[in-house]
Structure formats: structure tokens, C-alpha cells
C-alpha atoms as a PDB file:
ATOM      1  CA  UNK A   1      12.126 -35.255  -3.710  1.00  0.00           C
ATOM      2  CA  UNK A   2      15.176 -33.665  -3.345  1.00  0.00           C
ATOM      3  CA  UNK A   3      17.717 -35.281  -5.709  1.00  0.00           C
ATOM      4  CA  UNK A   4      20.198 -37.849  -3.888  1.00  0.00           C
ATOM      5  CA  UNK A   5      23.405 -36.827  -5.300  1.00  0.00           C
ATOM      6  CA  UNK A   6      23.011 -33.725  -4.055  1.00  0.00           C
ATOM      7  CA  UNK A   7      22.540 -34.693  -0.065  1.00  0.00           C
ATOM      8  CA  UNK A   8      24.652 -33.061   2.462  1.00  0.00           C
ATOM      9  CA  UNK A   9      26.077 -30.881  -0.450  1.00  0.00           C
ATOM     10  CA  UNK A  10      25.869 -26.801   0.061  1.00  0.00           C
ATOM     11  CA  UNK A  11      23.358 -26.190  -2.429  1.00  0.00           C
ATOM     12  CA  UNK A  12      19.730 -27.959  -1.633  1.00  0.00           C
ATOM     13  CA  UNK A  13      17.500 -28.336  -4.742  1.00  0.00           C
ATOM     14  CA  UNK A  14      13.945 -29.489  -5.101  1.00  0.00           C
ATOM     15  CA  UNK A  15      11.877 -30.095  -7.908  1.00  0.00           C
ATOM     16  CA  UNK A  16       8.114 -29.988  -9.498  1.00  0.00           C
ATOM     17  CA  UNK A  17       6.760 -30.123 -12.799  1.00  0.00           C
ATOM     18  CA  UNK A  18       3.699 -31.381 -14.791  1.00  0.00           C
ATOM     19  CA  UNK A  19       3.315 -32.793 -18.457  1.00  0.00           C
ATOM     20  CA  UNK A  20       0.746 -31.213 -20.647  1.00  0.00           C
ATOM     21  CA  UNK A  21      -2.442 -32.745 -19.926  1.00  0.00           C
ATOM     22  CA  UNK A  22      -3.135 -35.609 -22.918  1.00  0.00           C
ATOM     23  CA  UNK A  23       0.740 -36.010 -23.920  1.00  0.00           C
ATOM     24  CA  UNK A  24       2.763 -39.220 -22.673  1.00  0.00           C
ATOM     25  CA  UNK A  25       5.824 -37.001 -21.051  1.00  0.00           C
ATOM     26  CA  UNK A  26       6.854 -33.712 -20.636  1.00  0.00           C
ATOM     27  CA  UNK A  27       9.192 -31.603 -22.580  1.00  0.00           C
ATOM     28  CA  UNK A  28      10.134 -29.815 -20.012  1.00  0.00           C
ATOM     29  CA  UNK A  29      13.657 -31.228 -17.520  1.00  0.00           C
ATOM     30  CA  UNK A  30      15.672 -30.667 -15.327  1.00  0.00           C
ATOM     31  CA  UNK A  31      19.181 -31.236 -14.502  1.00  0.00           C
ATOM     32  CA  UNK A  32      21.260 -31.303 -10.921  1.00  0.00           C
ATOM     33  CA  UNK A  33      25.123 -32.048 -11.894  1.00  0.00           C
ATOM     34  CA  UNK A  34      27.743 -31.897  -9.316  1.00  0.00           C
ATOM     35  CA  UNK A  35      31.246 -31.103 -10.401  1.00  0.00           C
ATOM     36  CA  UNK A  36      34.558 -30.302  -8.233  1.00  0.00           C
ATOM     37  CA  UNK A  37      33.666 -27.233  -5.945  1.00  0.00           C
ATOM     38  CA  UNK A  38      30.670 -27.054  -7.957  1.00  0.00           C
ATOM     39  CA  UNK A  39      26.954 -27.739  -8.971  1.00  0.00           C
ATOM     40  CA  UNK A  40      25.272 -27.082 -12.686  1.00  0.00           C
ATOM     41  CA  UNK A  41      21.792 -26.528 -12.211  1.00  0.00           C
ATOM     42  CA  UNK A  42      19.608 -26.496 -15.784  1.00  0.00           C
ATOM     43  CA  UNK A  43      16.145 -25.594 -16.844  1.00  0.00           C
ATOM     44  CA  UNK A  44      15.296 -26.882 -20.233  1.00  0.00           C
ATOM     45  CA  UNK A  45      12.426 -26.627 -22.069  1.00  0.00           C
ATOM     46  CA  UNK A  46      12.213 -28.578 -25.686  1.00  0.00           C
ATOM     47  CA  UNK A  47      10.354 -26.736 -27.961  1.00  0.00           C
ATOM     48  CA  UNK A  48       6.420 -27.466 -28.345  1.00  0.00           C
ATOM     49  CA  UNK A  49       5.664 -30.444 -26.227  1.00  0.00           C
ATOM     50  CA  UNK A  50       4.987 -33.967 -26.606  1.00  0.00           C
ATOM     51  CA  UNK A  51       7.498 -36.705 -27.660  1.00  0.00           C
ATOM     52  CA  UNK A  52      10.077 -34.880 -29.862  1.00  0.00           C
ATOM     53  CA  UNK A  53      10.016 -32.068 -27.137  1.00  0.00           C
ATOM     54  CA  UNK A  54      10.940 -34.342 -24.852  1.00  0.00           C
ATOM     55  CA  UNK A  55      13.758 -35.741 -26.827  1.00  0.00           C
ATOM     56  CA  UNK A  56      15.345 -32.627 -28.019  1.00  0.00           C
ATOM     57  CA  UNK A  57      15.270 -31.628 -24.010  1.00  0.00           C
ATOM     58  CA  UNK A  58      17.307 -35.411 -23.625  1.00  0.00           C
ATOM     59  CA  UNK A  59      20.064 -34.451 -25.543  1.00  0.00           C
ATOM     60  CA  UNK A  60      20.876 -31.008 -24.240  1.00  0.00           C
ATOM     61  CA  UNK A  61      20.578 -32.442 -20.895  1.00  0.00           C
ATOM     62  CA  UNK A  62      23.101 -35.289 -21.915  1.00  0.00           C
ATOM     63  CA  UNK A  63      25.435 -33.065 -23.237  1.00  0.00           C
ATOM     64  CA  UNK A  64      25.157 -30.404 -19.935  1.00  0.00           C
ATOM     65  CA  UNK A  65      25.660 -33.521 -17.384  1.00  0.00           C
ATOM     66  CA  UNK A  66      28.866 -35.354 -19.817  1.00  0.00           C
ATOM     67  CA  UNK A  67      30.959 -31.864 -18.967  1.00  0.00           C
ATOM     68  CA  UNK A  68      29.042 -29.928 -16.240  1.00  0.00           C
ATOM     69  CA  UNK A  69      32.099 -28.024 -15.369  1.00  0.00           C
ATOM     70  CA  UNK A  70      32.571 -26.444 -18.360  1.00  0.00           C
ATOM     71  CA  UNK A  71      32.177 -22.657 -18.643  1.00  0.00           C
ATOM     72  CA  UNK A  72      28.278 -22.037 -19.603  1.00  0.00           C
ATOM     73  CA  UNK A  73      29.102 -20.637 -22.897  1.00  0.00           C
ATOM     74  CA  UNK A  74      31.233 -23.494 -24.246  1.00  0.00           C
ATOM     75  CA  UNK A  75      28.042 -26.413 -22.890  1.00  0.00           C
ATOM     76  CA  UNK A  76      25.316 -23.757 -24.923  1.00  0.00           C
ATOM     77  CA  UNK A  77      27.715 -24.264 -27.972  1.00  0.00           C
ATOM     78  CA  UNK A  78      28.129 -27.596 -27.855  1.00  0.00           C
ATOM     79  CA  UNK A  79      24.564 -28.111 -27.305  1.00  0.00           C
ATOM     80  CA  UNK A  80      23.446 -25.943 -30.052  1.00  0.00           C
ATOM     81  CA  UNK A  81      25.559 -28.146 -32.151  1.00  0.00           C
ATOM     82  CA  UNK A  82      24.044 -31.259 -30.877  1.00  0.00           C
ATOM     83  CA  UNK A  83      20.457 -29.979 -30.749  1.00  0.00           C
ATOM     84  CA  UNK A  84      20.298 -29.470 -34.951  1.00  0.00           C
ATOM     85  CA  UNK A  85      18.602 -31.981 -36.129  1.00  0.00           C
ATOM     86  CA  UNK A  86      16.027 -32.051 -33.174  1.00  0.00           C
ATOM     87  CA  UNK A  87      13.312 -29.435 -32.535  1.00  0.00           C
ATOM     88  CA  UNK A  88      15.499 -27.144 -30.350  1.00  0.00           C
ATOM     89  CA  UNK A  89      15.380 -25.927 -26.590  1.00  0.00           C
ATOM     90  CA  UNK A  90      15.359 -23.041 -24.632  1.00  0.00           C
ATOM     91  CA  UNK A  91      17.529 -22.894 -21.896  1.00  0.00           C
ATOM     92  CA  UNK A  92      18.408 -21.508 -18.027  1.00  0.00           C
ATOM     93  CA  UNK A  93      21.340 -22.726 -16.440  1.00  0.00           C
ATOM     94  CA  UNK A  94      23.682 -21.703 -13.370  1.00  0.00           C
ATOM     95  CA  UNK A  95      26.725 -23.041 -12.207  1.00  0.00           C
ATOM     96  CA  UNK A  96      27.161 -22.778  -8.638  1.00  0.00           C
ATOM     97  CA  UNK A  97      30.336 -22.636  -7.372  1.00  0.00           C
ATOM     98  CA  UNK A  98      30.343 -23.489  -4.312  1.00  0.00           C
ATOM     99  CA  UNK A  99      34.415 -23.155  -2.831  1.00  0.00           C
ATOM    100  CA  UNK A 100      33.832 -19.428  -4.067  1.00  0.00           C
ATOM    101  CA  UNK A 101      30.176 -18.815  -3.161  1.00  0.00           C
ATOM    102  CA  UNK A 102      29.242 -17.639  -6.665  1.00  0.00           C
ATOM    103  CA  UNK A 103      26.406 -18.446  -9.189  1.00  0.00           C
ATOM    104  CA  UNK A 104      27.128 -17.743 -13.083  1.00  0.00           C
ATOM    105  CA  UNK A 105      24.072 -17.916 -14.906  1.00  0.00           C
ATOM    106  CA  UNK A 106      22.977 -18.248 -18.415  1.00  0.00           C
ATOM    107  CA  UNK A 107      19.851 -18.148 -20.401  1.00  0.00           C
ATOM    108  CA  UNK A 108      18.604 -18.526 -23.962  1.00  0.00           C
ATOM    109  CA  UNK A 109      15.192 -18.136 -24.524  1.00  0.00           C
ATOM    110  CA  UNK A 110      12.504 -17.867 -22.295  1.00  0.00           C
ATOM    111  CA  UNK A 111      13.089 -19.797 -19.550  1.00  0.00           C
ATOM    112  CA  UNK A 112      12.482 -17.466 -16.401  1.00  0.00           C
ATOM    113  CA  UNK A 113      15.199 -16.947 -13.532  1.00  0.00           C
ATOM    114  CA  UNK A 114      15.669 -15.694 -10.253  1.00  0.00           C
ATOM    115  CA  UNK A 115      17.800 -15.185  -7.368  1.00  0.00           C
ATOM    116  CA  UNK A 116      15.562 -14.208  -4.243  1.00  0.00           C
ATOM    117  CA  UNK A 117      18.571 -12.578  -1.392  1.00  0.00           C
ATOM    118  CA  UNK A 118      17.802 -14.400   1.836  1.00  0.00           C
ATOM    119  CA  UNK A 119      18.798 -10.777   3.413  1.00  0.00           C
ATOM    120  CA  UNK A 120      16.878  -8.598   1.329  1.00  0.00           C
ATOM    121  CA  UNK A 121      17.949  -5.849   3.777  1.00  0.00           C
ATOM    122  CA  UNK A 122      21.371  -6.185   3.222  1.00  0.00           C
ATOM    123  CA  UNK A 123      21.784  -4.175   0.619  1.00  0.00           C
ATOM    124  CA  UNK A 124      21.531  -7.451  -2.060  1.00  0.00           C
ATOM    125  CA  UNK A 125      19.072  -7.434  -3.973  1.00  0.00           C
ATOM    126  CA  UNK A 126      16.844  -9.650  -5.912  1.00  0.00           C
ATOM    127  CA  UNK A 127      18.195 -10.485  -9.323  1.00  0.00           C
ATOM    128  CA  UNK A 128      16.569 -11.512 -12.651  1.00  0.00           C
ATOM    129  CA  UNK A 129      17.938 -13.706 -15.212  1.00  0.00           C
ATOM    130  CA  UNK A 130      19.386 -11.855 -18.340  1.00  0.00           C
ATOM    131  CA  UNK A 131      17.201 -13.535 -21.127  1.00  0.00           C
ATOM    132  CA  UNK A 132      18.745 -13.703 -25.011  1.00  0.00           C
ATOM    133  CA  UNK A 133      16.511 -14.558 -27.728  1.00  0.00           C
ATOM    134  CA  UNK A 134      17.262 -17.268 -29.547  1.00  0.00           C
ATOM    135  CA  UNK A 135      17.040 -21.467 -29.400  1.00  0.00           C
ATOM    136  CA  UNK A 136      19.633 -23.542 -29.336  1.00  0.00           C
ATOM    137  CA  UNK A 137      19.480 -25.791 -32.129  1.00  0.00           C
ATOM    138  CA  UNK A 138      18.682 -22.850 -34.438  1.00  0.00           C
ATOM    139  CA  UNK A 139      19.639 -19.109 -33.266  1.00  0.00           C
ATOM    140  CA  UNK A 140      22.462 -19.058 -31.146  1.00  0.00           C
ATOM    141  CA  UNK A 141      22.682 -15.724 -30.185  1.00  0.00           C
ATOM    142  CA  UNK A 142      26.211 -13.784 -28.183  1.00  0.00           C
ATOM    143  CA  UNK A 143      26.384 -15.353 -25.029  1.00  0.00           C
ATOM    144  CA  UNK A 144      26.823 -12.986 -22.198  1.00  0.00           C
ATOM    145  CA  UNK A 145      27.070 -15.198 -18.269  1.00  0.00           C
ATOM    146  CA  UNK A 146      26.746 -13.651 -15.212  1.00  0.00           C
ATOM    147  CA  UNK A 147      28.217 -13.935 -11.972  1.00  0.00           C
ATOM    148  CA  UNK A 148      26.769 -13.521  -8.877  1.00  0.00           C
ATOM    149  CA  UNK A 149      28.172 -13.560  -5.034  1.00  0.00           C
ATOM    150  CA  UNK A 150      26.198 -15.387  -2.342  1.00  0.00           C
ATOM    151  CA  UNK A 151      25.209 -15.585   0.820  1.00  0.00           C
ATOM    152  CA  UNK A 152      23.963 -18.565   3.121  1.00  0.00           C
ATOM    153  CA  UNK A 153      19.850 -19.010   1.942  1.00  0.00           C
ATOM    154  CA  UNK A 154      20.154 -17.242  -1.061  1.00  0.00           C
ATOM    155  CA  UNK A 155      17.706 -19.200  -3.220  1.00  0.00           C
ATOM    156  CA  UNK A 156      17.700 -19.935  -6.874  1.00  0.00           C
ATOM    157  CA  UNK A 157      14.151 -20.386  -8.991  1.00  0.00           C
ATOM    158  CA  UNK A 158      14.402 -21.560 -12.392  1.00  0.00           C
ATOM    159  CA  UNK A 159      10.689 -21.865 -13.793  1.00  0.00           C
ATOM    160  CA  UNK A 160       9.506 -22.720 -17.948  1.00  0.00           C
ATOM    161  CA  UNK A 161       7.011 -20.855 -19.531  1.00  0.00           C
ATOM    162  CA  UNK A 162       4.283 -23.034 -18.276  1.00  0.00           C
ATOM    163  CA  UNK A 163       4.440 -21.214 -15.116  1.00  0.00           C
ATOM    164  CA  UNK A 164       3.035 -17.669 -15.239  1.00  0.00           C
ATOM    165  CA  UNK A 165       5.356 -14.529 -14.442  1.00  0.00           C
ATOM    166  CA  UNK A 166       5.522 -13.219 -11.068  1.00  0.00           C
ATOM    167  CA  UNK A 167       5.867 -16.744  -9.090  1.00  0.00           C
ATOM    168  CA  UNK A 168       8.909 -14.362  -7.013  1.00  0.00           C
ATOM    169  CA  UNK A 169       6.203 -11.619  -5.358  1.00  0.00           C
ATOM    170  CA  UNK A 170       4.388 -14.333  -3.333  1.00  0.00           C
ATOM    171  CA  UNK A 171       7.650 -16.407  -2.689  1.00  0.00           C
ATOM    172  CA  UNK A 172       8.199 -17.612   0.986  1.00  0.00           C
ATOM    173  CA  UNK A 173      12.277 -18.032   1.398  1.00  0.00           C
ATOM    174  CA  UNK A 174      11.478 -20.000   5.034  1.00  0.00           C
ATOM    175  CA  UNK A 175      10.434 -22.741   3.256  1.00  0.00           C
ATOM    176  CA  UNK A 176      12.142 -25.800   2.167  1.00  0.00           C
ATOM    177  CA  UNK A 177      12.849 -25.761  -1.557  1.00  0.00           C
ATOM    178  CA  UNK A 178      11.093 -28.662  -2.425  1.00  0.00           C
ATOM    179  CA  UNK A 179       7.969 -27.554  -0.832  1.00  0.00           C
ATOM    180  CA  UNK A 180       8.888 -24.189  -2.591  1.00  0.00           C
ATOM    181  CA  UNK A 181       8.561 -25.999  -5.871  1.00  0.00           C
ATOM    182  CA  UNK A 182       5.561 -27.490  -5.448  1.00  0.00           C
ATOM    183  CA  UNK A 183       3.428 -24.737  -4.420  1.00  0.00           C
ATOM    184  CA  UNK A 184       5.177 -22.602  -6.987  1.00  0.00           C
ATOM    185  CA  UNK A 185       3.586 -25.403  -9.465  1.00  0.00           C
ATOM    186  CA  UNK A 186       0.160 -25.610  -7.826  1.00  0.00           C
ATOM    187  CA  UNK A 187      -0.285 -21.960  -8.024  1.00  0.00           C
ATOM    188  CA  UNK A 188       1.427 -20.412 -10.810  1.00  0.00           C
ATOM    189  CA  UNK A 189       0.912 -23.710 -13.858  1.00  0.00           C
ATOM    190  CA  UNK A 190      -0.376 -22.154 -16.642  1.00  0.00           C
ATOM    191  CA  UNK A 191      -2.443 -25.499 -17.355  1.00  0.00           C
ATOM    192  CA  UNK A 192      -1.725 -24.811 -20.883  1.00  0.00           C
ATOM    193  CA  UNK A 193       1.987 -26.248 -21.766  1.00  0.00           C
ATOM    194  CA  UNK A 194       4.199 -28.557 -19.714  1.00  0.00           C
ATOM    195  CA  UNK A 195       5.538 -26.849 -16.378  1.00  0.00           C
ATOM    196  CA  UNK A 196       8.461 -27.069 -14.478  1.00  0.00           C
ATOM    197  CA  UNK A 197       9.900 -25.564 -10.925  1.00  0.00           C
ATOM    198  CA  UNK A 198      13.363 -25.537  -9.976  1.00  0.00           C
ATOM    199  CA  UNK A 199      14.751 -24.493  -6.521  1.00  0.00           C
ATOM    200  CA  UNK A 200      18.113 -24.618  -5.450  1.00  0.00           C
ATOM    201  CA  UNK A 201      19.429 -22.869  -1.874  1.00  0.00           C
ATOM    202  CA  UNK A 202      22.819 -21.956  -1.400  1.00  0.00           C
ATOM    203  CA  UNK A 203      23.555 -23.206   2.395  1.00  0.00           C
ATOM    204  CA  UNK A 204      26.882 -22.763   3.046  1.00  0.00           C
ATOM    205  CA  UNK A 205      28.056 -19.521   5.207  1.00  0.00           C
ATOM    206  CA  UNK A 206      29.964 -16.497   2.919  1.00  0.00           C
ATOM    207  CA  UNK A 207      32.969 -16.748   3.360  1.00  0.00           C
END
């Protein structure tokens, strides 16, 4: 279900993910924080899966949702400092802001990203998350953001490597991004990891 905090607000998100079949809970989560004139969206995947991957995935969202204003790079240090001692995470996050209709976006790892133009004829076009090696908790590696301008129905998809690549060339943008989610999960889950879908559309007119 779309999450609650979020209702009314210009970005719409929905959800869907699945635990590895045989392990209590996934180590795959999410995170939707609103901030002033903004909204952090987060894709984190702890690494392996099971219990520990879980927890290590816990404390990077903690630290993402105690500050989820700050700039990207300074909440991928901090949680590469607080991530250590656990098993580590890969991450995808983007930081809508919505009084400027932008997205910066950040990844580490290999948690897949994309921005799918609701005006593809515009002369916008699709864009791909930049991807840096590394995990937090063990390699950071140079953090390079980037911002993006939007338009109304431009439509974020954050997806873990439990979902197989090329989830975008069968995308619908018509429909709702929680039913987006799920049928991104029903046909693209690997089967063979934890899995995890996030959709977030930008709904309020350029300015």
C-alpha cells in the first residue's frame, strides 16, 4: 500500500518485495522520508540475506530516516560509518525535492535505478542510475550525486538485484505505482535472493 505519510504529498510511492524463500525476513528495505520541500526515497539491500542482512539494512535505514535532508553524500558517510561492524549494504537513494522539481540520486553498489520521462517525446529522456562499486560498511568509494529536473508523471524505479535487468522496456507509466511495483515483482523476481520494487511519481506540475 502506498505509505501514509506520504498521502496528498507530490511524490506517490508504492511498494513490493519478497523474502528469499526459507529465510524468516528479507534483507532487502525500503525507506519513504519526508523532509521540508522534500522526500528521501532509499533502496537498500543488506548483503547476503537472512537475519544479519536484514539487520545491517536496519541500521542504514535508521541512520537515512534520523537526517533525511541531508545532502546524499554526507547520509552514505555516516552510514558507512555506522554499517562497520555489520555485514554491509548496497545502496540507491534519491532525494526529491519537491519546491524545485528535482531528483538527486545516489548509488553504491548494485542496486538498479531509473527515471522513466512521462513525455518521452519531449526531448527528456530516460535516465539510468550512475552505479559505484563499493559497500558501505567496507569500500566507500568517491561519491558523485546527480541531479535531475522533473516534470509532472515522471516516475522513479528503484529495484535490488533480486529483480532481473530490463524491468524499464516492458514498463507501463499509466499505471498507478503501486500496481507498478507489484507486477514489476511478479514478473521480473529472480526467485533466487530477496526482491524489492520501489516506485515513486513525481505529481506536481513543472514549474
Amino acid at each position: 500500500m502506498p505509505d501514509p505519510e506520504t498521502a496528498g504529498a507530490p511524490v506517490d510511492v508504492g511498494v513490493a518485495m519478497a523474502a528469499l524463500e526459507g529465510e524468516p525476513e528479507s534483507g532487502d528495505l525500503h525507506l519513504v522520508a519526508p523532509f521540508r520541500d522534500g522526500l528521501l526515497v532509499a533502496a537498500v539491500d543488506g548483503l547476503g540475506h537472512g537475519p544479519e542482512a536484514a539487520h545491517a539494512a536496519r541500521v542504514a535505514g535508521s541512520e537515512l530516516e534520523r537526517d533525511a535532508g541531508a545532502p546524499l553524500t554526507t547520509l552514505f558517510e555516516r552510514c558507512h560509518r555506522r554499517l562497520a561492524k555489520t555485514r554491509g549494504v548496497v545502496l540507491s537513494a534519491a532525494s526529491f525535492n519537491t519546491a524545485e522539481g528535482t531528483l538527486t540520486w545516489l548509488g553504491v553498489g548494485n542496486v538498479e535505478g531509473a527515471l522513466v520521462r512521462a513525455e518521452p517525446g519531449s526531448g527528456a529522456a530516460n535516465e539510468s542510475i550512475l552505479l559505484m562499486g563499493g559497500v558501505l560498511g567496507y569500500q566507500l568509494p568517491r561519491l558523485r550525486p546527480s541531479t535531475l529536473s522533473l516534470v509532472s508523471g515522471d516516475t522513479l524505479v528503484f529495484a535490488t538485484d533480486g529483480i532481473s535487468s530490463g524491468f524499464v522496456r516492458l514498463f507501463e507509466p499509466g499505471l498507478p505505482p503501486q500496481l507498478l511495483a507489484d507486477r514489476i515483482l511478479a514478473e521480473h523476481s529472480r526467485m533466487s535472493d530477496d526482491a524489492l520494487v520501489v516506485v515513486a511519481r513525481y505529481s506536481r506540475e513543472s514549474r
